[in-house]
N, C-alpha and C. Protein backbone atom coordinates (compact mmCIF):
# COMPACT_ATOMS: atom_id res chain seq x y z
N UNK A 1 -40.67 5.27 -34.88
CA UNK A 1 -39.31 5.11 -34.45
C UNK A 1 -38.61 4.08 -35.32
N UNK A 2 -37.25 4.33 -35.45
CA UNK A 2 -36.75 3.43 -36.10
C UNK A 2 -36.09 2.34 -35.80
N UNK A 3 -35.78 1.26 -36.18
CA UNK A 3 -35.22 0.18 -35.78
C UNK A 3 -33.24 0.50 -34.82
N UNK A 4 -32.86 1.68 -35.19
CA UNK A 4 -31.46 1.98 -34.71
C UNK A 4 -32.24 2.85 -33.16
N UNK A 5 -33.36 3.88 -33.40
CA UNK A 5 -33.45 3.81 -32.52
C UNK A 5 -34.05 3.26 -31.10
N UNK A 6 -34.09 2.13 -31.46
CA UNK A 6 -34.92 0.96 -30.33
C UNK A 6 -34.14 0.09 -30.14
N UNK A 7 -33.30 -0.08 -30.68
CA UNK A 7 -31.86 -0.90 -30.40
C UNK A 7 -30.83 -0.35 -28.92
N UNK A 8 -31.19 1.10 -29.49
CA UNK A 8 -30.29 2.17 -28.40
C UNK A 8 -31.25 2.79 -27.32
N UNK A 9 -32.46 2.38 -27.63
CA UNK A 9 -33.11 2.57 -26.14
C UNK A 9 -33.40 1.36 -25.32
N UNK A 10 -32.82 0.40 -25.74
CA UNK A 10 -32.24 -1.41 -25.45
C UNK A 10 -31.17 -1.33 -24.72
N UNK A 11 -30.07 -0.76 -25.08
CA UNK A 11 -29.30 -0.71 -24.80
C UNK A 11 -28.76 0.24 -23.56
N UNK A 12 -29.65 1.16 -23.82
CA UNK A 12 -29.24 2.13 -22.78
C UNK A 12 -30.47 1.76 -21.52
N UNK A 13 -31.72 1.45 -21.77
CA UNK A 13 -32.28 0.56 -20.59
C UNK A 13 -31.49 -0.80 -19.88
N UNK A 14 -31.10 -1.32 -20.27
CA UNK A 14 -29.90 -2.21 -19.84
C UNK A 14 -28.96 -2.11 -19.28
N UNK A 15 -28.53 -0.94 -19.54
CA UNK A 15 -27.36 0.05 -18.98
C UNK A 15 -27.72 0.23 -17.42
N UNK A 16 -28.93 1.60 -17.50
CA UNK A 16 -29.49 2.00 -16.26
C UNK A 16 -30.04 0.77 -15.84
N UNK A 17 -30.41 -0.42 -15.90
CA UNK A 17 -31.35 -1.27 -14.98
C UNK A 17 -29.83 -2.38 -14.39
N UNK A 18 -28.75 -2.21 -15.35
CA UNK A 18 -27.57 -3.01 -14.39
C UNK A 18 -27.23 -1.96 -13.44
N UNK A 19 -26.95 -0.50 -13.64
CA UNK A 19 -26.18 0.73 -12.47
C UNK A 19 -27.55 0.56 -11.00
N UNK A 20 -28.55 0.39 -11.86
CA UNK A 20 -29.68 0.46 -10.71
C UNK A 20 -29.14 -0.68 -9.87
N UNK A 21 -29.20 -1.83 -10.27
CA UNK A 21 -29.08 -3.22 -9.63
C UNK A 21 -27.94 -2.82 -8.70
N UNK A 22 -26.87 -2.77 -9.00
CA UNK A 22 -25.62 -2.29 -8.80
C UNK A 22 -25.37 -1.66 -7.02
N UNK A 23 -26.15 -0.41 -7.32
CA UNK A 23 -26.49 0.36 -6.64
C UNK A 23 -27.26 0.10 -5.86
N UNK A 24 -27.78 -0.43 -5.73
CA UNK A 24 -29.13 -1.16 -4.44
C UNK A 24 -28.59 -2.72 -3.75
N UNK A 25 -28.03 -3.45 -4.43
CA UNK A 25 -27.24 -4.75 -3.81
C UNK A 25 -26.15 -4.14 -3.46
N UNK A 26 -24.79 -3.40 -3.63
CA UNK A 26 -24.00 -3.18 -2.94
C UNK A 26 -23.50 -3.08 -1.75
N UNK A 27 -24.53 -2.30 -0.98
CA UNK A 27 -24.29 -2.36 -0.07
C UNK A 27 -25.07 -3.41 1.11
N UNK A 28 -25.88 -4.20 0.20
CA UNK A 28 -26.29 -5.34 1.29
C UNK A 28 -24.91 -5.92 1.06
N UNK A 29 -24.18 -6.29 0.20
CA UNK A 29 -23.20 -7.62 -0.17
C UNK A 29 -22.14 -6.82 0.73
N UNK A 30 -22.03 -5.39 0.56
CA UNK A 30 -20.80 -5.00 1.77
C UNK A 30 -20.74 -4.70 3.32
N UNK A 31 -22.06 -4.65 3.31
CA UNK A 31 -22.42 -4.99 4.80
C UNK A 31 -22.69 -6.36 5.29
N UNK A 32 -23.07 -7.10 4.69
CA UNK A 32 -22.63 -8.74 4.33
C UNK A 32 -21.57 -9.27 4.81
N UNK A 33 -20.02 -8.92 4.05
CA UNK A 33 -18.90 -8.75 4.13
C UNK A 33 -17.81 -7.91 4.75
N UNK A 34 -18.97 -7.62 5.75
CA UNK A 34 -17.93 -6.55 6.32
C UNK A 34 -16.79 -7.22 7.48
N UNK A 35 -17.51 -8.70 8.04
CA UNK A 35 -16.41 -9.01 8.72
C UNK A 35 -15.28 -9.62 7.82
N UNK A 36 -15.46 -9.87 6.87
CA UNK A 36 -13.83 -10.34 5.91
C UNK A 36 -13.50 -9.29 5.24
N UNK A 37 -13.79 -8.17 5.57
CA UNK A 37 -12.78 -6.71 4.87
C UNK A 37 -12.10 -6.51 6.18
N UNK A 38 -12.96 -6.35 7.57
CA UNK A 38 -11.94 -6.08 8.44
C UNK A 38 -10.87 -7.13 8.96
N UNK A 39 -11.01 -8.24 8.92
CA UNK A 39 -9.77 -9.25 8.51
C UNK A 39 -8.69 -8.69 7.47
N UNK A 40 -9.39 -8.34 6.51
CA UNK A 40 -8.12 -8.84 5.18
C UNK A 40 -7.48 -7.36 5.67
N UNK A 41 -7.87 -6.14 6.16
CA UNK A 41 -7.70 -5.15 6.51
C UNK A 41 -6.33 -5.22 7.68
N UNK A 42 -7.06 -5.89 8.64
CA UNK A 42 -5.79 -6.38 9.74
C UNK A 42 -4.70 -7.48 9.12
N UNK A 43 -5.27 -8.31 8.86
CA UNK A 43 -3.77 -9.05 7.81
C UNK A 43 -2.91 -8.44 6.93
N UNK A 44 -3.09 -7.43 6.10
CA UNK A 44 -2.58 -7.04 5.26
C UNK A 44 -1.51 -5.72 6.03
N UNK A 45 -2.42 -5.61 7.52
CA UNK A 45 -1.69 -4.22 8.35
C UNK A 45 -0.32 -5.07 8.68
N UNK A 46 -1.10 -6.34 9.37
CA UNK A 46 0.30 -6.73 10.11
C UNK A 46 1.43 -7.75 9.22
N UNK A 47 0.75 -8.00 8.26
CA UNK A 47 1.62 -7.98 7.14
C UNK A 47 2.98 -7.05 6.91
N UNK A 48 2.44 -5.79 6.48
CA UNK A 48 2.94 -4.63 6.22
C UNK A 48 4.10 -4.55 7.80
N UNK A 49 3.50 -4.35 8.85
CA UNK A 49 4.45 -4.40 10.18
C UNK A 49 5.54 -5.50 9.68
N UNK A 50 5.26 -6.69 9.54
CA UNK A 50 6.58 -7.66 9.47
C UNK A 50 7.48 -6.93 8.62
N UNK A 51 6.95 -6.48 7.18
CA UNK A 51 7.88 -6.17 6.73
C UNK A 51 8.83 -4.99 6.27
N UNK A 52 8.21 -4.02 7.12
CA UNK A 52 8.83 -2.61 7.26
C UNK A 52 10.50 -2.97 8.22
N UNK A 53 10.82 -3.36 9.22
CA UNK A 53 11.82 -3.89 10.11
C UNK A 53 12.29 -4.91 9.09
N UNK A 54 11.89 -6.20 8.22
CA UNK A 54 12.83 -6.47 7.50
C UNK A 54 13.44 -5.24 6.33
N UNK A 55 12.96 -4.75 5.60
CA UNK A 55 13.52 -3.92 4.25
C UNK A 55 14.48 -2.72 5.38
N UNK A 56 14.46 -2.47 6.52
CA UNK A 56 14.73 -1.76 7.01
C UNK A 56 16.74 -2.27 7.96
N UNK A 57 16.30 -3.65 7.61
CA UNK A 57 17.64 -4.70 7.65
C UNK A 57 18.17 -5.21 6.67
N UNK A 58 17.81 -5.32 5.29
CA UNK A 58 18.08 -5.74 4.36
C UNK A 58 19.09 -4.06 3.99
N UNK A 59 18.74 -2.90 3.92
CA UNK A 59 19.49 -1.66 3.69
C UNK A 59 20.55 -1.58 4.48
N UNK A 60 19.96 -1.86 5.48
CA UNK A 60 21.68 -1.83 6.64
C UNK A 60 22.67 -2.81 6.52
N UNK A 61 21.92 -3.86 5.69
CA UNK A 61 22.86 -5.02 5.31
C UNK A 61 23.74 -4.77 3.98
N UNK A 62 22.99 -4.01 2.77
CA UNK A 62 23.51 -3.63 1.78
C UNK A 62 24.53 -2.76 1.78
N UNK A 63 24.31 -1.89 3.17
CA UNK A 63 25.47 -0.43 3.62
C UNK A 63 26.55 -0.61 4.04
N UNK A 64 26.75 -1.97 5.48
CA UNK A 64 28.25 -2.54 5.44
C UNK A 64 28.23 -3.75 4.36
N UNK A 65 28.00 -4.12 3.68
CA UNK A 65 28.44 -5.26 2.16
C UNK A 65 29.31 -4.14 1.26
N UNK A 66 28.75 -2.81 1.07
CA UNK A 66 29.60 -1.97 0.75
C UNK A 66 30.61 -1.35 1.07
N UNK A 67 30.43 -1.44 2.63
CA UNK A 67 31.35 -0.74 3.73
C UNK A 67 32.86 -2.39 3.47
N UNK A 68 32.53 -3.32 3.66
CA UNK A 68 33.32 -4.39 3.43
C UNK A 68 34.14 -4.35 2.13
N UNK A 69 33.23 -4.46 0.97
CA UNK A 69 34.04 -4.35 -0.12
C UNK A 69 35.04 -3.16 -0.37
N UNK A 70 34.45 -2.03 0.18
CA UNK A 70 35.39 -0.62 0.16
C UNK A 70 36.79 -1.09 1.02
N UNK A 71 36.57 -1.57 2.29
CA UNK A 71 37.72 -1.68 3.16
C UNK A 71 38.78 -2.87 2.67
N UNK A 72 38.21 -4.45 2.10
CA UNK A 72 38.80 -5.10 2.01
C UNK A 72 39.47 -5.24 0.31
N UNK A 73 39.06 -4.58 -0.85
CA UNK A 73 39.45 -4.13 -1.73
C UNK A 73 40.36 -3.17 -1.84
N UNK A 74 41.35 -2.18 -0.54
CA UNK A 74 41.90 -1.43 -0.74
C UNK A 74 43.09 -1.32 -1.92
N UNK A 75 43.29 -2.38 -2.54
CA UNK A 75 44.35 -1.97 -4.06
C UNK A 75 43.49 -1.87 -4.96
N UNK A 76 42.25 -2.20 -5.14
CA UNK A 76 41.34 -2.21 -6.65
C UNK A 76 40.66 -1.36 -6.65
N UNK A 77 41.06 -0.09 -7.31
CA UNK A 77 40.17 1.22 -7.63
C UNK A 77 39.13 1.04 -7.92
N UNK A 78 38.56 -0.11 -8.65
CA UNK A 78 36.70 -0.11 -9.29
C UNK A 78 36.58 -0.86 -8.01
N UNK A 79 36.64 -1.57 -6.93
CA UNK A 79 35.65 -2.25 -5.95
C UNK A 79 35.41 -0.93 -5.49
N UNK A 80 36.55 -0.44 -5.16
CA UNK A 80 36.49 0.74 -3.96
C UNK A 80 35.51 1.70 -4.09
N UNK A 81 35.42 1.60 -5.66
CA UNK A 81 34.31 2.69 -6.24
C UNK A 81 33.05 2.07 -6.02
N UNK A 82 32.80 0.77 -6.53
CA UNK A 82 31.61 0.12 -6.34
C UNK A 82 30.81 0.02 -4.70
N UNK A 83 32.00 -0.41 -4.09
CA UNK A 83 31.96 -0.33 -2.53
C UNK A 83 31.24 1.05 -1.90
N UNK A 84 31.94 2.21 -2.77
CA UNK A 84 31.45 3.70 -2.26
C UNK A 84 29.58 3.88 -2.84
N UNK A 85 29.81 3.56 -3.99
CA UNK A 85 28.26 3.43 -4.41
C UNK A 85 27.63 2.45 -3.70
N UNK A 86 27.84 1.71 -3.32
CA UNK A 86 26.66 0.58 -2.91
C UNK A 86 26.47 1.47 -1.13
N UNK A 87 27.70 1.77 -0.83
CA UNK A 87 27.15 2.75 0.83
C UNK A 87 26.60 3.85 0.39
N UNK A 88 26.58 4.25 -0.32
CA UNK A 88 26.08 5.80 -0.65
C UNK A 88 24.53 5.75 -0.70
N UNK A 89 24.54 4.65 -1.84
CA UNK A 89 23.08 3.93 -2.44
C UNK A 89 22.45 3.46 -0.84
N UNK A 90 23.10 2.57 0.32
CA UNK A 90 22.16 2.50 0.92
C UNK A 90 22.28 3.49 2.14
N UNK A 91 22.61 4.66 2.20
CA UNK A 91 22.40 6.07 3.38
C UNK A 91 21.21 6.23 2.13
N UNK A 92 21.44 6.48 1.30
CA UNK A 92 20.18 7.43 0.51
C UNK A 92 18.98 6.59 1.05
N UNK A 93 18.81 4.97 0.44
CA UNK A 93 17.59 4.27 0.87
C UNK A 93 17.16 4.36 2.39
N UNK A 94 18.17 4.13 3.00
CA UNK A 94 17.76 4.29 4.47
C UNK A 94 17.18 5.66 5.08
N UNK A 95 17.71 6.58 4.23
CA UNK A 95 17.00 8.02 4.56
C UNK A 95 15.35 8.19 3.98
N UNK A 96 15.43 7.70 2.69
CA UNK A 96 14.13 7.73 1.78
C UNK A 96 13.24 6.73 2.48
N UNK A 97 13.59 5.73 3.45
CA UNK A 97 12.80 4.49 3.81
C UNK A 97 12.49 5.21 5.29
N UNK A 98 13.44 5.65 6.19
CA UNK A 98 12.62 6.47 7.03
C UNK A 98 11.79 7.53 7.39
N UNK A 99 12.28 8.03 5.91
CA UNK A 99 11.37 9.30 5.60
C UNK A 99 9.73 9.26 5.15
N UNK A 100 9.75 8.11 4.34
CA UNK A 100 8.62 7.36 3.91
C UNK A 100 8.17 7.08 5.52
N UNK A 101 8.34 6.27 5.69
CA UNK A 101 7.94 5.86 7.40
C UNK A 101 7.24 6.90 8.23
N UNK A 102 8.30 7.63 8.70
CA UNK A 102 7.86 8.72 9.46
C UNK A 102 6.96 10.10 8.95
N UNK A 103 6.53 10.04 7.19
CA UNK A 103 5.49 11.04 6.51
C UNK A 103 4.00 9.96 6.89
N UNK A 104 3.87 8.64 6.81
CA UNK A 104 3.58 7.81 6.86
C UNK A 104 2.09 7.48 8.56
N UNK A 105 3.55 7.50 9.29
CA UNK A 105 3.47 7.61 10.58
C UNK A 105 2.38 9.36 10.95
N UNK A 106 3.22 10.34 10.25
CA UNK A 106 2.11 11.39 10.87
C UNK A 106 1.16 11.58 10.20
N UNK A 107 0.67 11.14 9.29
CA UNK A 107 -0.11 10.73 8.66
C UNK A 107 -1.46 10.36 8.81
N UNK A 108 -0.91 9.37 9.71
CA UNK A 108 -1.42 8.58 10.51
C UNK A 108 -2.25 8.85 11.96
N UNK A 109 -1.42 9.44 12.67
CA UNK A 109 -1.44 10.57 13.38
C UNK A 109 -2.49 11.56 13.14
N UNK A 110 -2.38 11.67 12.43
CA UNK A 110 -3.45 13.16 12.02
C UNK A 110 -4.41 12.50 12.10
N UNK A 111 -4.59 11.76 11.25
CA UNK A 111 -6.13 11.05 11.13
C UNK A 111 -6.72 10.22 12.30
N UNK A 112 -5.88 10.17 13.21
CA UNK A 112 -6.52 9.32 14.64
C UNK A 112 -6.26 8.01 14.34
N UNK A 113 -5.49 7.39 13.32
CA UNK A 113 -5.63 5.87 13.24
C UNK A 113 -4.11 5.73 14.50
N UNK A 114 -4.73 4.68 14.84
CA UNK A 114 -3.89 3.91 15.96
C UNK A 114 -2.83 2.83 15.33
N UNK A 115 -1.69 2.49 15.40
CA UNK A 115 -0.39 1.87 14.79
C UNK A 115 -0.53 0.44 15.38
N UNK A 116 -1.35 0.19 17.18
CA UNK A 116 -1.66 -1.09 17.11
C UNK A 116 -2.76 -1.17 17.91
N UNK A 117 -3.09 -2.23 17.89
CA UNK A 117 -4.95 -2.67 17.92
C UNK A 117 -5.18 -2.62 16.91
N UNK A 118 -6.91 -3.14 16.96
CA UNK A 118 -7.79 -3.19 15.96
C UNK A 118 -8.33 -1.95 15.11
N UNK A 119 -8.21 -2.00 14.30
CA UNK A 119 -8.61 -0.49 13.05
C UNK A 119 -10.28 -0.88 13.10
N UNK A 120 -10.70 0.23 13.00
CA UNK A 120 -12.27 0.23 12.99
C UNK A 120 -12.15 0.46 10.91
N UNK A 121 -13.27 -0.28 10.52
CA UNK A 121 -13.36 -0.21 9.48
C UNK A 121 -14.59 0.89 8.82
N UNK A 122 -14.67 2.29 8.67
CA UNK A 122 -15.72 3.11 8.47
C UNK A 122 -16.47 2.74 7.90
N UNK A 123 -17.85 2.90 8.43
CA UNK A 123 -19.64 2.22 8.17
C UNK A 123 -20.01 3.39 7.94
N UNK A 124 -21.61 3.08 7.58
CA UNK A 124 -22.68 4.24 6.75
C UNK A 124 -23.78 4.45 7.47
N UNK A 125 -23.78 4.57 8.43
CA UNK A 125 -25.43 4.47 9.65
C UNK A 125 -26.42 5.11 8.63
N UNK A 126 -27.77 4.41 8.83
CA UNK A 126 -28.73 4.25 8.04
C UNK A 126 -29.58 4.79 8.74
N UNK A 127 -29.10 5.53 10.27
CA UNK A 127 -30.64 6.23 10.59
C UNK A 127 -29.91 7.97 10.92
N UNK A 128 -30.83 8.54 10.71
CA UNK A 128 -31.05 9.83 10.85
C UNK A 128 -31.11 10.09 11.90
């Protein structure tokens, strides 16, 4: 054999003996860790809850700011225009943001996950 090829059967033993390692500690370290996935899991849910109802006020806020500028600009043709785009811009977001929501929501639905309580985090039972 030659020296290139014992280099590359070095290399590729190294290979398979890290995927091996890999593959056999994994799932001790994630069953390990399984109570700080289902934490970061619930934090990150009710995270997400806070801020669906804000972005969902921030659009309705952007829709009369436009609705205002349209009404109280009535001699200046470009507010009035700007005014019309900025309401237009937020019916569209508010439609696309509930729509998102509610594809979201059945989604959700389908799959049996529950919107509040605790989310079960799916495990690997090890017996037959």
């Amino acid at each position: 054999m030659g020296a290139y090829k014992i280099s590359r059967m070095k290399k590729y033993f190294s290979m398979y003996a890290a995927i091996t390692t890999a593959a056999v500690f994994t799932p001790i370290v994630t069953f390990a860790q399984l109570d700080e996935v289902t934490n970061l899991v619930t934090s990150v849910q009710e995270i997400i809850n806070l801020l669906i109802p804000i972005a969902f006020g921030l659009i309705v806020v952007a829709f009369f700011y436009g609705l205002a500028r349209y009404v109280f600009n009535a001699d200046n043709e470009d507010a009035r225009d700007q005014g019309k785009r900025i309401m237009v811009g937020g019916v569209i977001a508010l439609t696309v943001a509930a729509l998102i929501w509610g594809i979201v929501a059945f989604i959700g639905d389908q799959l049996g996950i529950d919107e509040q309580g605790d989310q079960s985090v799916p495990t690997v039972s090890l017996n037959r």
